[in-house]
C-alpha atoms as a PDB file:
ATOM      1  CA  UNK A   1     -81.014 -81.364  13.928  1.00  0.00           C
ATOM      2  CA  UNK A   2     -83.451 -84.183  12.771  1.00  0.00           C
ATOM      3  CA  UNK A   3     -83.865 -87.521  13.630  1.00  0.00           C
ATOM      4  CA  UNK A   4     -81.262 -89.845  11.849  1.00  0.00           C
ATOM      5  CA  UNK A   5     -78.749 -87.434  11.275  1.00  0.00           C
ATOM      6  CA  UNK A   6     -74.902 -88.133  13.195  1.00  0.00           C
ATOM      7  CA  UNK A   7     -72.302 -85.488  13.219  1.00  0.00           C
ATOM      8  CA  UNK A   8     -68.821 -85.283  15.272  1.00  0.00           C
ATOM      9  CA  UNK A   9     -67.924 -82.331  16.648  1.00  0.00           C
ATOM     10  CA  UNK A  10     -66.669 -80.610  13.675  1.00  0.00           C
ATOM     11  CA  UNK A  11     -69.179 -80.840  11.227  1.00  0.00           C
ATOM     12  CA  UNK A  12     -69.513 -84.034   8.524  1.00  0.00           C
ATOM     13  CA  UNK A  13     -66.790 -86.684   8.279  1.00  0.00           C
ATOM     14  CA  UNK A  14     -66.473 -86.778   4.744  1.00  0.00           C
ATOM     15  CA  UNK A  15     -65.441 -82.990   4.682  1.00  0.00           C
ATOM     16  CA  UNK A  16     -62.631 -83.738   7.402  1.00  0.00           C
ATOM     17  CA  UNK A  17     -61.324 -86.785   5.874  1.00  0.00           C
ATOM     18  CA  UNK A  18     -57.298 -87.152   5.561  1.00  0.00           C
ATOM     19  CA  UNK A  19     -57.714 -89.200   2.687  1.00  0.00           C
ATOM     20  CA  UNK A  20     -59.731 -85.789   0.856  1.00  0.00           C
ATOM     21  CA  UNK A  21     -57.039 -83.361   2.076  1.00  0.00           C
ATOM     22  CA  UNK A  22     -54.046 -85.165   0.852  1.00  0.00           C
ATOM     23  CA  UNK A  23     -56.003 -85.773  -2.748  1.00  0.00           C
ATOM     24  CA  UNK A  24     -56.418 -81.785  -2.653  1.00  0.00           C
ATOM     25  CA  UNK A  25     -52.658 -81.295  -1.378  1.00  0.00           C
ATOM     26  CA  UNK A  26     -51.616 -83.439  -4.676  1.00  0.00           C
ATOM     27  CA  UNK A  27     -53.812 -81.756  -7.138  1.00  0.00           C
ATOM     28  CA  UNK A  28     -52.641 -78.293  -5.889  1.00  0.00           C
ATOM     29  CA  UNK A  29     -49.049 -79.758  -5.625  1.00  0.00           C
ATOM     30  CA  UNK A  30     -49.450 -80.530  -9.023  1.00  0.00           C
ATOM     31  CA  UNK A  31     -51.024 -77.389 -10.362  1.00  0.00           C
ATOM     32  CA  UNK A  32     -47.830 -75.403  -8.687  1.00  0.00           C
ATOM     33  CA  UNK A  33     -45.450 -77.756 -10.423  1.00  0.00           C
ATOM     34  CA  UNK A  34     -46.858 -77.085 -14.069  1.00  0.00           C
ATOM     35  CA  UNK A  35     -47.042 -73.554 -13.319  1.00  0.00           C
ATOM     36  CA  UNK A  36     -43.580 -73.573 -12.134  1.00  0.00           C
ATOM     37  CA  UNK A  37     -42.586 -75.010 -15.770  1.00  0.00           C
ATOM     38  CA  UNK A  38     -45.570 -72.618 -17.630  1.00  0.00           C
ATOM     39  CA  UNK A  39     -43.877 -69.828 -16.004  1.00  0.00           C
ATOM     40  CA  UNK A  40     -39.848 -70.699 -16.690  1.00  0.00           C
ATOM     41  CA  UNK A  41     -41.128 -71.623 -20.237  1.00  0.00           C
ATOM     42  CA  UNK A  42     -42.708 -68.070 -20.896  1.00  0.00           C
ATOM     43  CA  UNK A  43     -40.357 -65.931 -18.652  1.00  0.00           C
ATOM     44  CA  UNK A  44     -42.900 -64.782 -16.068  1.00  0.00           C
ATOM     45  CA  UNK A  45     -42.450 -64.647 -12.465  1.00  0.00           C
ATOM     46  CA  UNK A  46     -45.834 -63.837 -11.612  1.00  0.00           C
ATOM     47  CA  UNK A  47     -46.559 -67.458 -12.999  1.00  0.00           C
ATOM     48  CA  UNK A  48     -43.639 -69.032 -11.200  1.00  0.00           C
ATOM     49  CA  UNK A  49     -44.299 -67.395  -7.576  1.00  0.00           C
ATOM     50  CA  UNK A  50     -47.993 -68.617  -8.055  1.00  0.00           C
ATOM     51  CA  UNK A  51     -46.962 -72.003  -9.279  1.00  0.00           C
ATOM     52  CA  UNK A  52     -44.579 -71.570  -5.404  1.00  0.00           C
ATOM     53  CA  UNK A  53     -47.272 -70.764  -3.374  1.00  0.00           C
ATOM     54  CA  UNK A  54     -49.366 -73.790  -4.347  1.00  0.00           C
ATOM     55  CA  UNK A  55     -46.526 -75.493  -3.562  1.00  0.00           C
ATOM     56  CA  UNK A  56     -46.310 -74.404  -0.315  1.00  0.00           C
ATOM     57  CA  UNK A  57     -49.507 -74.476   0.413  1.00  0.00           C
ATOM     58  CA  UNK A  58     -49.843 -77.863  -0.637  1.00  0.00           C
ATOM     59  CA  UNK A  59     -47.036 -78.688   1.359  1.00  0.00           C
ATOM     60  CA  UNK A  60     -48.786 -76.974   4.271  1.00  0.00           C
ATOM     61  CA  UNK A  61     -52.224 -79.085   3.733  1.00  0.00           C
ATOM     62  CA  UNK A  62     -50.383 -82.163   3.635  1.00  0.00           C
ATOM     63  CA  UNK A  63     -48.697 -81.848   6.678  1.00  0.00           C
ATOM     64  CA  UNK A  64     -51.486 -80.657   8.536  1.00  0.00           C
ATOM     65  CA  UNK A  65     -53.620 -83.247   7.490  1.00  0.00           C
ATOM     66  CA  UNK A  66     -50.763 -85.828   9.047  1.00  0.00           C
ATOM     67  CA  UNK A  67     -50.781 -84.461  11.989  1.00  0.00           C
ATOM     68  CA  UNK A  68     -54.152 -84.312  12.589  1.00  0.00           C
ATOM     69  CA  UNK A  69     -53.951 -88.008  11.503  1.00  0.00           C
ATOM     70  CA  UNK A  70     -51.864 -88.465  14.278  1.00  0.00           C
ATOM     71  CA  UNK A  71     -53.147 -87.200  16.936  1.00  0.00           C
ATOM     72  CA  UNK A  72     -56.557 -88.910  16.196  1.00  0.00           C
ATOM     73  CA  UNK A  73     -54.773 -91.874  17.632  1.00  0.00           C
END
């Protein structure tokens, strides 16, 4: 690397930050809500078991992210 230039261990700070993963977690939490609705409002399950796996993964980010928080201290 070049003069000037600080990394941690795993890679750039701004792409690890808890603060970015728990805006993403929202956004997708979001997205898997309204496709929840989208779906029970057109009668398609393909729509609604999307709109549940963004939940969960969502979910999943979020907690990650707070555990990670965590141990950091």
């Amino acid at each position: 690397m070049g003069r000037g230039v600080s990394r941690n261990r795993r890679g750039s700070s701004a792409a690890r930050s808890p603060l970015l993963a728990y805006l993403v977690a929202l956004l997708a939490l979001a997205l898997g809500v309204a496709g929840m609705v989208a779906g029970e409002a057109d009668d398609s399950p393909g729509l609604q078991l999307l709109g549940v796996l963004l939940i969960i993964g969502a979910v999943t980010l979020a907690v990650r992210a707070a555990r990670r928080r965590r141990s950091r201290r």
